[in-house]
C-alpha atoms as a PDB file:
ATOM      1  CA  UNK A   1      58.768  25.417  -9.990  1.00  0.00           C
ATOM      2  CA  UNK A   2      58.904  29.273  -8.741  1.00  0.00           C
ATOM      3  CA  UNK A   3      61.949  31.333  -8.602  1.00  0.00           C
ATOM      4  CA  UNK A   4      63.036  33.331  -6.286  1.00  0.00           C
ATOM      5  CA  UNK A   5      63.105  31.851  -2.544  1.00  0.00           C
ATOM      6  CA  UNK A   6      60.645  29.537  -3.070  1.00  0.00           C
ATOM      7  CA  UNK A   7      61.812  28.300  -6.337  1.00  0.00           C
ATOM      8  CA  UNK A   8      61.863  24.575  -5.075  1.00  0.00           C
ATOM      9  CA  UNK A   9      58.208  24.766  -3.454  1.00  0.00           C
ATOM     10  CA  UNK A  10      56.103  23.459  -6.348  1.00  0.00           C
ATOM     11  CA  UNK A  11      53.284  25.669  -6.646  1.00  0.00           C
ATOM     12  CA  UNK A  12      50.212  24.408  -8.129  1.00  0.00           C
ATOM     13  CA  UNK A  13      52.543  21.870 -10.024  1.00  0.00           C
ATOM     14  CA  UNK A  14      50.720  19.792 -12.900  1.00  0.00           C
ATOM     15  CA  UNK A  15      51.548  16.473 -11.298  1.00  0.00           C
ATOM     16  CA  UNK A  16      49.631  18.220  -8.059  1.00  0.00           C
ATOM     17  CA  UNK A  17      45.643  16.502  -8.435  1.00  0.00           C
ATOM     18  CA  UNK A  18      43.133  19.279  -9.260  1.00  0.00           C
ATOM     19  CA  UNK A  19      41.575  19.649  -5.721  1.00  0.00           C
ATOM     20  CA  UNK A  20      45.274  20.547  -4.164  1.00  0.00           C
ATOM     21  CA  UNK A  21      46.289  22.868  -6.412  1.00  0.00           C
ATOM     22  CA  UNK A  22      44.425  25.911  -4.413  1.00  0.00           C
ATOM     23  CA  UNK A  23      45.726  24.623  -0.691  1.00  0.00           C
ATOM     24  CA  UNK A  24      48.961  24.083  -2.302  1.00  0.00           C
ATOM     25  CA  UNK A  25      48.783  27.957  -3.465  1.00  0.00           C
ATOM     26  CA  UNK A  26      47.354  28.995  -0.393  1.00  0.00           C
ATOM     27  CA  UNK A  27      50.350  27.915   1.666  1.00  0.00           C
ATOM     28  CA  UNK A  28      52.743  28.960  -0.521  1.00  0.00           C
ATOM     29  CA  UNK A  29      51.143  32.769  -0.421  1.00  0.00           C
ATOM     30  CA  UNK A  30      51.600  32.478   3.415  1.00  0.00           C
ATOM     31  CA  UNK A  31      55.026  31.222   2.901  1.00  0.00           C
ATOM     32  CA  UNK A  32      56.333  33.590   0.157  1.00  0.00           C
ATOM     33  CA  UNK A  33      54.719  37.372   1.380  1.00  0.00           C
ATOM     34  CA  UNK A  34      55.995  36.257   5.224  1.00  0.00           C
ATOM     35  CA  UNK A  35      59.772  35.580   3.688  1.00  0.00           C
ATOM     36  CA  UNK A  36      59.170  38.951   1.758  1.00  0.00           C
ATOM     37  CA  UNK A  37      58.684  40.909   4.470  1.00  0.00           C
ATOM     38  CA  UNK A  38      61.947  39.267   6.116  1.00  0.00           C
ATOM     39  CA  UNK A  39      63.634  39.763   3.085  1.00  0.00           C
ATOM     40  CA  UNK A  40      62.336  42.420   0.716  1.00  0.00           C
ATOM     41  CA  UNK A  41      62.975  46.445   0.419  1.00  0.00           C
ATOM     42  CA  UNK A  42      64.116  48.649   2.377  1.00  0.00           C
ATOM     43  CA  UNK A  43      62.307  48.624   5.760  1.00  0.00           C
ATOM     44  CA  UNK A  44      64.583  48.219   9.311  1.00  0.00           C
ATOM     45  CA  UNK A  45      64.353  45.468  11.069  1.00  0.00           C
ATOM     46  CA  UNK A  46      62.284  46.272  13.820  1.00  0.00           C
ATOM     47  CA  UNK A  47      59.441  47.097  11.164  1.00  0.00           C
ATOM     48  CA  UNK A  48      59.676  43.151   9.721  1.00  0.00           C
ATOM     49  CA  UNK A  49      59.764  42.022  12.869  1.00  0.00           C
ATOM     50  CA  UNK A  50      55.816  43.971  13.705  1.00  0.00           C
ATOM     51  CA  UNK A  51      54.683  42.868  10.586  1.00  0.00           C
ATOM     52  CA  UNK A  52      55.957  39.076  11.013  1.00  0.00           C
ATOM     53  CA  UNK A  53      53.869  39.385  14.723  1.00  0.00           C
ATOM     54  CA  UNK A  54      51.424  40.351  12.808  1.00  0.00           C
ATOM     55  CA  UNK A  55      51.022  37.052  11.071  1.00  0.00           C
ATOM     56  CA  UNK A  56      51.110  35.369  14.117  1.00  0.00           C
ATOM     57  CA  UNK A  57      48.546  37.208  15.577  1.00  0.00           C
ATOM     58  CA  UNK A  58      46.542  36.079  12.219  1.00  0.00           C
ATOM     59  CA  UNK A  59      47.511  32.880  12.974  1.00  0.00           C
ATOM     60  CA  UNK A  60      45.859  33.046  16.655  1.00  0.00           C
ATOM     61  CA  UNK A  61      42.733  34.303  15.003  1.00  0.00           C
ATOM     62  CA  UNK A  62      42.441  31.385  13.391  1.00  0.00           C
ATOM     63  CA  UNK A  63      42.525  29.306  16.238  1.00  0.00           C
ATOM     64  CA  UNK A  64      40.413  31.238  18.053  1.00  0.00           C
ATOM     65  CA  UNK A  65      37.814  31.189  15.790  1.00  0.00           C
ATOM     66  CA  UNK A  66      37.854  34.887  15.290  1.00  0.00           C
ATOM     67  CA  UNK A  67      37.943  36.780  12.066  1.00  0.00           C
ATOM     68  CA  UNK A  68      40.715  37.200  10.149  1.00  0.00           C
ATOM     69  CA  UNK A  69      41.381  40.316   8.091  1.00  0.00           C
ATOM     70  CA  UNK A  70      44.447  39.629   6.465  1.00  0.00           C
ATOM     71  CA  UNK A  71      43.558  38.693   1.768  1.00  0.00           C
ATOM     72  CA  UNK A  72      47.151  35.902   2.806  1.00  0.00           C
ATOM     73  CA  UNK A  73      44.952  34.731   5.806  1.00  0.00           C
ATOM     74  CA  UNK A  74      41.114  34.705   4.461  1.00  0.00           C
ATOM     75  CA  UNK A  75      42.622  32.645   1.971  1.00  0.00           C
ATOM     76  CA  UNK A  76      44.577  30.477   4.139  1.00  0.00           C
ATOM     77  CA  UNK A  77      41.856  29.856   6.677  1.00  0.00           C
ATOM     78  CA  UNK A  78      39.326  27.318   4.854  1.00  0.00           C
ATOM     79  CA  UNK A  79      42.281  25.318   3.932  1.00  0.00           C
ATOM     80  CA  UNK A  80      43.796  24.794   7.237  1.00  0.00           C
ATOM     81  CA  UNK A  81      40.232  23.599   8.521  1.00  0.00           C
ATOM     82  CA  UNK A  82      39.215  21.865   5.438  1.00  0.00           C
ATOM     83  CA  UNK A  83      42.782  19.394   6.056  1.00  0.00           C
ATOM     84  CA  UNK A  84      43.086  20.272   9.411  1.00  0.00           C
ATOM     85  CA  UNK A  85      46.342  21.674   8.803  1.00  0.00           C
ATOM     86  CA  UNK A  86      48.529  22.054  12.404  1.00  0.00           C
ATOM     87  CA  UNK A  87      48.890  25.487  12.991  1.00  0.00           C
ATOM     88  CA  UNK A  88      51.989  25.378  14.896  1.00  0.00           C
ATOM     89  CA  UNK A  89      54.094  24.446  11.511  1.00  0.00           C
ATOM     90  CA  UNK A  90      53.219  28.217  10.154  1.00  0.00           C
ATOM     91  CA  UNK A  91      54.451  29.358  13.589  1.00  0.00           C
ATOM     92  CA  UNK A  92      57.398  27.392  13.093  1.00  0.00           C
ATOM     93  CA  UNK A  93      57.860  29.122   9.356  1.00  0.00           C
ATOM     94  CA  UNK A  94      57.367  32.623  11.035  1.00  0.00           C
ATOM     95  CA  UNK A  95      60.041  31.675  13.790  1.00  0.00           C
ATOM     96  CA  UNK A  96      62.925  31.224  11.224  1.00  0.00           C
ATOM     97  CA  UNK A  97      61.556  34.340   8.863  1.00  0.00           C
ATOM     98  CA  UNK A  98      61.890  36.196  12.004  1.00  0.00           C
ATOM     99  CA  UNK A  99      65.790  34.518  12.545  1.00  0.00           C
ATOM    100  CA  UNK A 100      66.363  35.860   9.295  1.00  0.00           C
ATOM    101  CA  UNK A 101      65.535  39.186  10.234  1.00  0.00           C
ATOM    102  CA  UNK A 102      67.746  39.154  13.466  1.00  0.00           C
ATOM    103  CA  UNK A 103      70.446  36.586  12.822  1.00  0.00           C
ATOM    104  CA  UNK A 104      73.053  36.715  10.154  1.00  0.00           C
ATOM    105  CA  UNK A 105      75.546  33.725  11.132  1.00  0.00           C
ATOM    106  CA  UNK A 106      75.612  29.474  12.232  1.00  0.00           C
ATOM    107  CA  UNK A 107      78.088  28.661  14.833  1.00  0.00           C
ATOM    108  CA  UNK A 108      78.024  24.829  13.792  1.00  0.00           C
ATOM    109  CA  UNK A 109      75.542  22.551  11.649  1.00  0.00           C
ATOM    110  CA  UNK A 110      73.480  21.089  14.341  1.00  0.00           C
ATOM    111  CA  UNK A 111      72.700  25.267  15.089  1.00  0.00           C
ATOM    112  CA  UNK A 112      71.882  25.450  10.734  1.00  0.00           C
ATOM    113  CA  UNK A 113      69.723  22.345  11.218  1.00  0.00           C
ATOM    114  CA  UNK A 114      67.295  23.642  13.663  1.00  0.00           C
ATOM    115  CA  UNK A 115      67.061  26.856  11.672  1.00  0.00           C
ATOM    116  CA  UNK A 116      66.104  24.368   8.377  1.00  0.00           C
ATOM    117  CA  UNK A 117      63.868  22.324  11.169  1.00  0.00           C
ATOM    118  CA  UNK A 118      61.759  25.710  10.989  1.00  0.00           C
ATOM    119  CA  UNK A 119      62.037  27.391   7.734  1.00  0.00           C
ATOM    120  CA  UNK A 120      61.877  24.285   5.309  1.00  0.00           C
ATOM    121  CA  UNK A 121      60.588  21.071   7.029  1.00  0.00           C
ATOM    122  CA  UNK A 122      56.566  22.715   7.997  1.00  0.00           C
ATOM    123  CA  UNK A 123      56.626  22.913   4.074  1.00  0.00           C
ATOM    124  CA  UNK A 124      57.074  19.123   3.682  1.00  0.00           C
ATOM    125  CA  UNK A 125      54.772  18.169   6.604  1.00  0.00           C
ATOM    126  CA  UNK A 126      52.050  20.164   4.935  1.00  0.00           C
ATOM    127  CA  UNK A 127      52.201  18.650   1.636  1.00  0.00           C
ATOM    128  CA  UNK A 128      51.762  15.210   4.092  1.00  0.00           C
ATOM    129  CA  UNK A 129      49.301  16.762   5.741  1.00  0.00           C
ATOM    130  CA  UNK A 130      47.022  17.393   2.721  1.00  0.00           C
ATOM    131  CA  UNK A 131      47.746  14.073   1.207  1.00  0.00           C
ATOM    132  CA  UNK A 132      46.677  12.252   3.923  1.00  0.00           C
ATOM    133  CA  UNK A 133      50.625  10.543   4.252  1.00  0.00           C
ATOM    134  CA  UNK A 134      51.292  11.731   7.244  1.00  0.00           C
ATOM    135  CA  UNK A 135      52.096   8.870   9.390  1.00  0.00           C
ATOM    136  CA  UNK A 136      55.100   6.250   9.640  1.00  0.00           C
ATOM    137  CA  UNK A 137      58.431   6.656   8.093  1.00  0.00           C
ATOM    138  CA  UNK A 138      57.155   9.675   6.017  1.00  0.00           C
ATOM    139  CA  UNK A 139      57.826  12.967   8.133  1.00  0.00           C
ATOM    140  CA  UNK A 140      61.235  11.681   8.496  1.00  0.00           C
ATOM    141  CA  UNK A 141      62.027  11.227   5.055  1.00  0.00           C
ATOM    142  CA  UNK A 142      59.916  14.882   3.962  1.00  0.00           C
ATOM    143  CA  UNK A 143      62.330  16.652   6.829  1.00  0.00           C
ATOM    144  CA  UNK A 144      65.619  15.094   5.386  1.00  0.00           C
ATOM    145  CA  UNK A 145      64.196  16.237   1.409  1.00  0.00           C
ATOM    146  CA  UNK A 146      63.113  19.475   2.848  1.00  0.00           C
ATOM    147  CA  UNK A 147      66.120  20.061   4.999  1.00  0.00           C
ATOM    148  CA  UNK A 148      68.089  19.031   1.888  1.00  0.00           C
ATOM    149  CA  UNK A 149      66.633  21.479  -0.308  1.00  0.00           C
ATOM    150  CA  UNK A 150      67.139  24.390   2.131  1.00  0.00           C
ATOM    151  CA  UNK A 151      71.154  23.793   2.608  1.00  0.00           C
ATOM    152  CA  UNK A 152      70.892  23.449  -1.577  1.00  0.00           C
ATOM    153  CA  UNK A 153      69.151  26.664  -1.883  1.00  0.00           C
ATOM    154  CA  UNK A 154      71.860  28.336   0.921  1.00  0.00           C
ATOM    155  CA  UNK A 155      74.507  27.318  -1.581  1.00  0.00           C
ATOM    156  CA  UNK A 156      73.503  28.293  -4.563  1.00  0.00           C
ATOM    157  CA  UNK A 157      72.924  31.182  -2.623  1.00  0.00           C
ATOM    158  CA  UNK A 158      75.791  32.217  -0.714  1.00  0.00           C
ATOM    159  CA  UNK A 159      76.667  35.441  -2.874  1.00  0.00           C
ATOM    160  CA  UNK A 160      73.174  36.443  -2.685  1.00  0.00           C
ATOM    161  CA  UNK A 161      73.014  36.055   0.387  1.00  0.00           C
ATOM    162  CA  UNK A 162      75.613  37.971   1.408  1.00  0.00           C
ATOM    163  CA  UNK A 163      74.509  41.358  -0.087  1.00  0.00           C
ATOM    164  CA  UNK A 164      71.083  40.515   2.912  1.00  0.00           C
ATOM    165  CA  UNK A 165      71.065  42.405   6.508  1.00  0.00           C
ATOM    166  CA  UNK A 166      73.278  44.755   7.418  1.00  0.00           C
ATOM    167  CA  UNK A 167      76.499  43.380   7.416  1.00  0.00           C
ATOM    168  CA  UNK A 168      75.614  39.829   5.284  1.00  0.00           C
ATOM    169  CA  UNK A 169      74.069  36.786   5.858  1.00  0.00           C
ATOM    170  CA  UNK A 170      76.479  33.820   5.877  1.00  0.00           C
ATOM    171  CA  UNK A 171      74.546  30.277   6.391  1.00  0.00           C
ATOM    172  CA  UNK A 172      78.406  28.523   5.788  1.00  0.00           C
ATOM    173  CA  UNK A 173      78.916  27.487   9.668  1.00  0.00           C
ATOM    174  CA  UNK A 174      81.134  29.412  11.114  1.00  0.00           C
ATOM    175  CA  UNK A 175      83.219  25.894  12.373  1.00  0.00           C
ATOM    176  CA  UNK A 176      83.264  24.747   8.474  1.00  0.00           C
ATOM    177  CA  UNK A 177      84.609  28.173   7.874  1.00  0.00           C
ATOM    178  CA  UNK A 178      87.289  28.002  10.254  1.00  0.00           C
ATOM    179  CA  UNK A 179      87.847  23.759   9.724  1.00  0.00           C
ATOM    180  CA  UNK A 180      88.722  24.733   6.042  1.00  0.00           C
ATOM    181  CA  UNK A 181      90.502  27.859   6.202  1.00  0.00           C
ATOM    182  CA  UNK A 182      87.849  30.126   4.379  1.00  0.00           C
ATOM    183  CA  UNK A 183      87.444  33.696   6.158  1.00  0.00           C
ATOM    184  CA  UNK A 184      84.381  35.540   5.880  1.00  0.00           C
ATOM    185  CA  UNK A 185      86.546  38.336   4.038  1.00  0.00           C
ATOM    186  CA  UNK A 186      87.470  36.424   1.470  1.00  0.00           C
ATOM    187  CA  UNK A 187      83.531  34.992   1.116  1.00  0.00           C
ATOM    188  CA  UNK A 188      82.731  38.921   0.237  1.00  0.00           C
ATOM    189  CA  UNK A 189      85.248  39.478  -1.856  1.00  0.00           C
ATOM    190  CA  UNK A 190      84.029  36.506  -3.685  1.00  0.00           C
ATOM    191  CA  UNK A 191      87.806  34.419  -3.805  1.00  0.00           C
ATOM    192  CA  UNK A 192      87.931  31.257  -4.943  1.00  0.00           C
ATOM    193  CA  UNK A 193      90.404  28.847  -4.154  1.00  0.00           C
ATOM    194  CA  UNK A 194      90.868  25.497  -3.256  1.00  0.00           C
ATOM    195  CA  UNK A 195      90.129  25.750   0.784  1.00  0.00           C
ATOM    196  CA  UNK A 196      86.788  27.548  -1.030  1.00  0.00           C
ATOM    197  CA  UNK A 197      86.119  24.998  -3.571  1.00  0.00           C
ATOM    198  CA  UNK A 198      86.966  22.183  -0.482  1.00  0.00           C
ATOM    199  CA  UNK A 199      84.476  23.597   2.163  1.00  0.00           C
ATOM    200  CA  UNK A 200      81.900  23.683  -1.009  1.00  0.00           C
ATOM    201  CA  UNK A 201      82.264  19.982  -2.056  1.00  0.00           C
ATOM    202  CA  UNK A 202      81.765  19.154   1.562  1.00  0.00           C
ATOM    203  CA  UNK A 203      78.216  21.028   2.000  1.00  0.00           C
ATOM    204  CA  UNK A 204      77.620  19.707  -1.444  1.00  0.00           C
ATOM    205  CA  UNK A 205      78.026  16.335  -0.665  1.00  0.00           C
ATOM    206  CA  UNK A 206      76.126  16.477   3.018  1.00  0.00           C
ATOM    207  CA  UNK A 207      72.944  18.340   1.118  1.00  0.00           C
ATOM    208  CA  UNK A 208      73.255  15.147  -1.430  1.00  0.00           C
ATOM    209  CA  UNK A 209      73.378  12.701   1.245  1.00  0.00           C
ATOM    210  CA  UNK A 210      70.864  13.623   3.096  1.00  0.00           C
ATOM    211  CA  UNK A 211      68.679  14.182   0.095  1.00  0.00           C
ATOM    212  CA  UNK A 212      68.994  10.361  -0.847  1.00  0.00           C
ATOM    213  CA  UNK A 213      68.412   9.466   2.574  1.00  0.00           C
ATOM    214  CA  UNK A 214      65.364  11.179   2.392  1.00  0.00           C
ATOM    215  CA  UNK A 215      64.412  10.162  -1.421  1.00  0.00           C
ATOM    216  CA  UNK A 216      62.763   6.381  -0.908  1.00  0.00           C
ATOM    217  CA  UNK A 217      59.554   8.735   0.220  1.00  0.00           C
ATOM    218  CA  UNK A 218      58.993   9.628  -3.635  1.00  0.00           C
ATOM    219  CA  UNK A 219      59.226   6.201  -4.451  1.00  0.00           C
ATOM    220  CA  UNK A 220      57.408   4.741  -1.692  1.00  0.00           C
ATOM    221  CA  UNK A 221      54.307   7.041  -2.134  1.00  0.00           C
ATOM    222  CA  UNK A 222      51.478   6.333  -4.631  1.00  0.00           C
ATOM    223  CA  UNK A 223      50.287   8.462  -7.514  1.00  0.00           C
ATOM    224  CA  UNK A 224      50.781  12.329  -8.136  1.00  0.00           C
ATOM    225  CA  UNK A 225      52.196  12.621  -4.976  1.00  0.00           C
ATOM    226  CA  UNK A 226      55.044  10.265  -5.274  1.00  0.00           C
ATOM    227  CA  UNK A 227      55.763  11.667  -8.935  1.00  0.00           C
ATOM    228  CA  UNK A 228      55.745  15.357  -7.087  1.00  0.00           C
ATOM    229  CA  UNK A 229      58.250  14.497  -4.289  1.00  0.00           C
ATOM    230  CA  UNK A 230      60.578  12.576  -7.020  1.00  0.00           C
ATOM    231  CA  UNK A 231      60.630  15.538  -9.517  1.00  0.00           C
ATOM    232  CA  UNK A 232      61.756  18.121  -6.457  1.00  0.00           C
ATOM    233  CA  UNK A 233      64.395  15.479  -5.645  1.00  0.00           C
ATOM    234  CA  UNK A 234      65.738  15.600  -8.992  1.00  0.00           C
ATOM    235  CA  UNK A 235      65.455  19.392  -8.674  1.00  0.00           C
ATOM    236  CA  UNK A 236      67.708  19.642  -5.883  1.00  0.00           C
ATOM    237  CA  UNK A 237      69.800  16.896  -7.141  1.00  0.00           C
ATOM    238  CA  UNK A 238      70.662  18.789 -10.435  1.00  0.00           C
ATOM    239  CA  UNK A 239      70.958  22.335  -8.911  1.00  0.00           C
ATOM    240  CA  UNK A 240      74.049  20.523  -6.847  1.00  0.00           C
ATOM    241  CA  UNK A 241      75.620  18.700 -10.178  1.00  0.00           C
ATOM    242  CA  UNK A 242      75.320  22.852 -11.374  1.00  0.00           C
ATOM    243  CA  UNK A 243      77.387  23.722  -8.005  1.00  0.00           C
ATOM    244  CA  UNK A 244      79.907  21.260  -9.194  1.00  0.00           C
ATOM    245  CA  UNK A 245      79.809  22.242 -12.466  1.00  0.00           C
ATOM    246  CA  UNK A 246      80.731  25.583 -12.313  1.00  0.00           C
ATOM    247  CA  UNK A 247      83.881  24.425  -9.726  1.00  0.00           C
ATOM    248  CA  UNK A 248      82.035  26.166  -7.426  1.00  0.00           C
ATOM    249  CA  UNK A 249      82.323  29.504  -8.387  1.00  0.00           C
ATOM    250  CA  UNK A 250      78.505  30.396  -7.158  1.00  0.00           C
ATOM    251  CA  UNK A 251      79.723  33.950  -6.618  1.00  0.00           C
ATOM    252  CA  UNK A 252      79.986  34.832 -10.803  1.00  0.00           C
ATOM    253  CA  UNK A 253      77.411  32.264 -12.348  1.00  0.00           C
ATOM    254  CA  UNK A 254      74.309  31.311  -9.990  1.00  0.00           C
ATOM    255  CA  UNK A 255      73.544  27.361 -10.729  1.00  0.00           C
ATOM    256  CA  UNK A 256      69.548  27.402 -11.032  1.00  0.00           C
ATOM    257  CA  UNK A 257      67.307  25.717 -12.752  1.00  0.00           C
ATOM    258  CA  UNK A 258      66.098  26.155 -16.754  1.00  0.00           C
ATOM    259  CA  UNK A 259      64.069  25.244 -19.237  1.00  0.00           C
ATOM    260  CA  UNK A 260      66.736  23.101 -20.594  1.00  0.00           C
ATOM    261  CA  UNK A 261      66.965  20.826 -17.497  1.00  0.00           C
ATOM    262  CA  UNK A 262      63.203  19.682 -18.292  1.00  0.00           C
ATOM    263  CA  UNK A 263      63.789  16.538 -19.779  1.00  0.00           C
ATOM    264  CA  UNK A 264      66.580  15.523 -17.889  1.00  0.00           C
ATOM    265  CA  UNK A 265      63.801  16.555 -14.531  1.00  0.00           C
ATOM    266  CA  UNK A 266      61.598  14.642 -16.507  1.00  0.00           C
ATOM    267  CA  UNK A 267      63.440  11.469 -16.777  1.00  0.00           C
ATOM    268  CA  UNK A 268      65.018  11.967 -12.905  1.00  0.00           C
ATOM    269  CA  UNK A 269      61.240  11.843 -11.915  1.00  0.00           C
ATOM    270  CA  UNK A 270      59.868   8.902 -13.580  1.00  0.00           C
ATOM    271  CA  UNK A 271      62.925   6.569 -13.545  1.00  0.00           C
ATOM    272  CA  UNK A 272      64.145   7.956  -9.641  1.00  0.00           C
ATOM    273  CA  UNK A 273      67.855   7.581  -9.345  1.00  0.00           C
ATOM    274  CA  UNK A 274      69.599   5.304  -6.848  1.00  0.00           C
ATOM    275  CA  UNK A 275      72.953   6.579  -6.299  1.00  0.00           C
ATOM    276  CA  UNK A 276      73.965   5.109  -2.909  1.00  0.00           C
ATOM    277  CA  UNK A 277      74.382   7.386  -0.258  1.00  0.00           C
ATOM    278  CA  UNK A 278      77.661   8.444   0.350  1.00  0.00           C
ATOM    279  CA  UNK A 279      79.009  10.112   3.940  1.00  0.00           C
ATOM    280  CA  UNK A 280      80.390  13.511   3.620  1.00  0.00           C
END
């Protein structure tokens, strides 16, 4: 696994077969230097926001069956027509890096859900996509793991990401804030208390549920692929039992993923757990 953004996108991972290991890299290029220039240094927004159009505009090359000039994109290119890879799921990936750049707050969780619909699910379909697993049950069950491992990365993440844009980014929705008492004053001064720890065991518990709801795909699936799915379940899976750990104090000890969680990852991914799925 990566760190950083992307550190649940398993690039080039050893239980990926040979011949996938360079699409599988290629994407996550695209994916990684477009969040970076959402995310990354010091330029305002309106610059990100050019250079984001700029991908798009890459992406119309493509489709055109003009040149591309872009080293992300001349990469990219032979991949998306050697799997015939649907080009509107890298818009949909620009669309949310671009929401990054311009919106900083969720009025409710349907309103987080659509932003996950674009900046986490195209990553799942893809993976389908170059499997050749695309059909059925299976896009379902890769948008509720993907989905899943977006709200667990927003988590894990909430002091980080409140130091991002101008006055923070708060993914939290601003209905669970108010439902459970938690102002977004006391999020940057980093308080914990029990209305904290409360609204925190709720979003833990909804990313968990709708992780296992999503999990039968990793079992379901044959070969490398089904191993790969089931070792990013367990992934996200043990980055929440680290939330919980820690009481939920994710503003003084990030929970994140080690070496030392490898055989535990290990044994998650070969013998799958079957907790039942409990309703937030």
């Amino acid at each position: 696994m990566a760190v950083d953004h992307y550190e649940n996108f398993p690039v080039a991972s050893v239980l990926l077969p040979h011949p996938l290991r360079e699409p599988v890299a290629a994407i996550y290029g695209f994916a990684r230097s477009a969040d970076d220039i959402a995310d990354e240094g010091e330029q305002p927004p309106a610059r990100r926001l050019e250079q984001l159009d700029a991908y798009r505009r890459e992406l119309d090359a493509i489709e055109a069956g003009r040149p591309t000039a872009h080293p992300v994109f001349r990469r990219l290119r032979p991949v998306i027509a050697a799997h015939g890879l649907p080009l509107a799921l890298f818009h949909d990936l620009l669309d949310a890096f671009a929401q990054d750049v311009a919106k900083d707050r969720y009025a409710d969780y349907g309103e987080l859900l659509d932003y996950c619909r674009r900046s986490a699910n195209p990553v799942g379909r893809l993976l389908l996509r170059l499997f050749r697993q695309d059909s059925g049950a299976n896009p379902a069950r890769s948008d509720a793991i993907c989905t899943a491992l977006q709200l667990i990365n927003h988590w894990q993440d909430v002091a980080v990401d409140l130091k991002k844009n101008t006055r923070g980014r708060i993914y939290l929705p601003q209905d669970d804030l108010a439902r459970f008492g938690v102002s977004e004053a006391q999020l940057q001064a980093g308080r914990i208390d029990p209305a904290f720890r409360a609204l925190m065991a709720f979003q833990v518990q909804r990313a968990r549920a709708l992780m296992l709801s999503g999990a039968a795909l990793g079992r379901d699936l044959p070969g490398r692929i089904g191993l790969e799915i089931r070792a990013i379940v367990a992934g996200g899976l043990r980055i929440l039992r680290k939330i919980e750990a820690v009481d939920y104090d994710v503003f003084r000890r990030r929970p994140q993923l080690t070496p030392w969680d490898a055989p535990a990852l290990v044994w998650r991914t070969f013998f799958p757990q079957t907790d039942p799925i409990v309703a937030p």
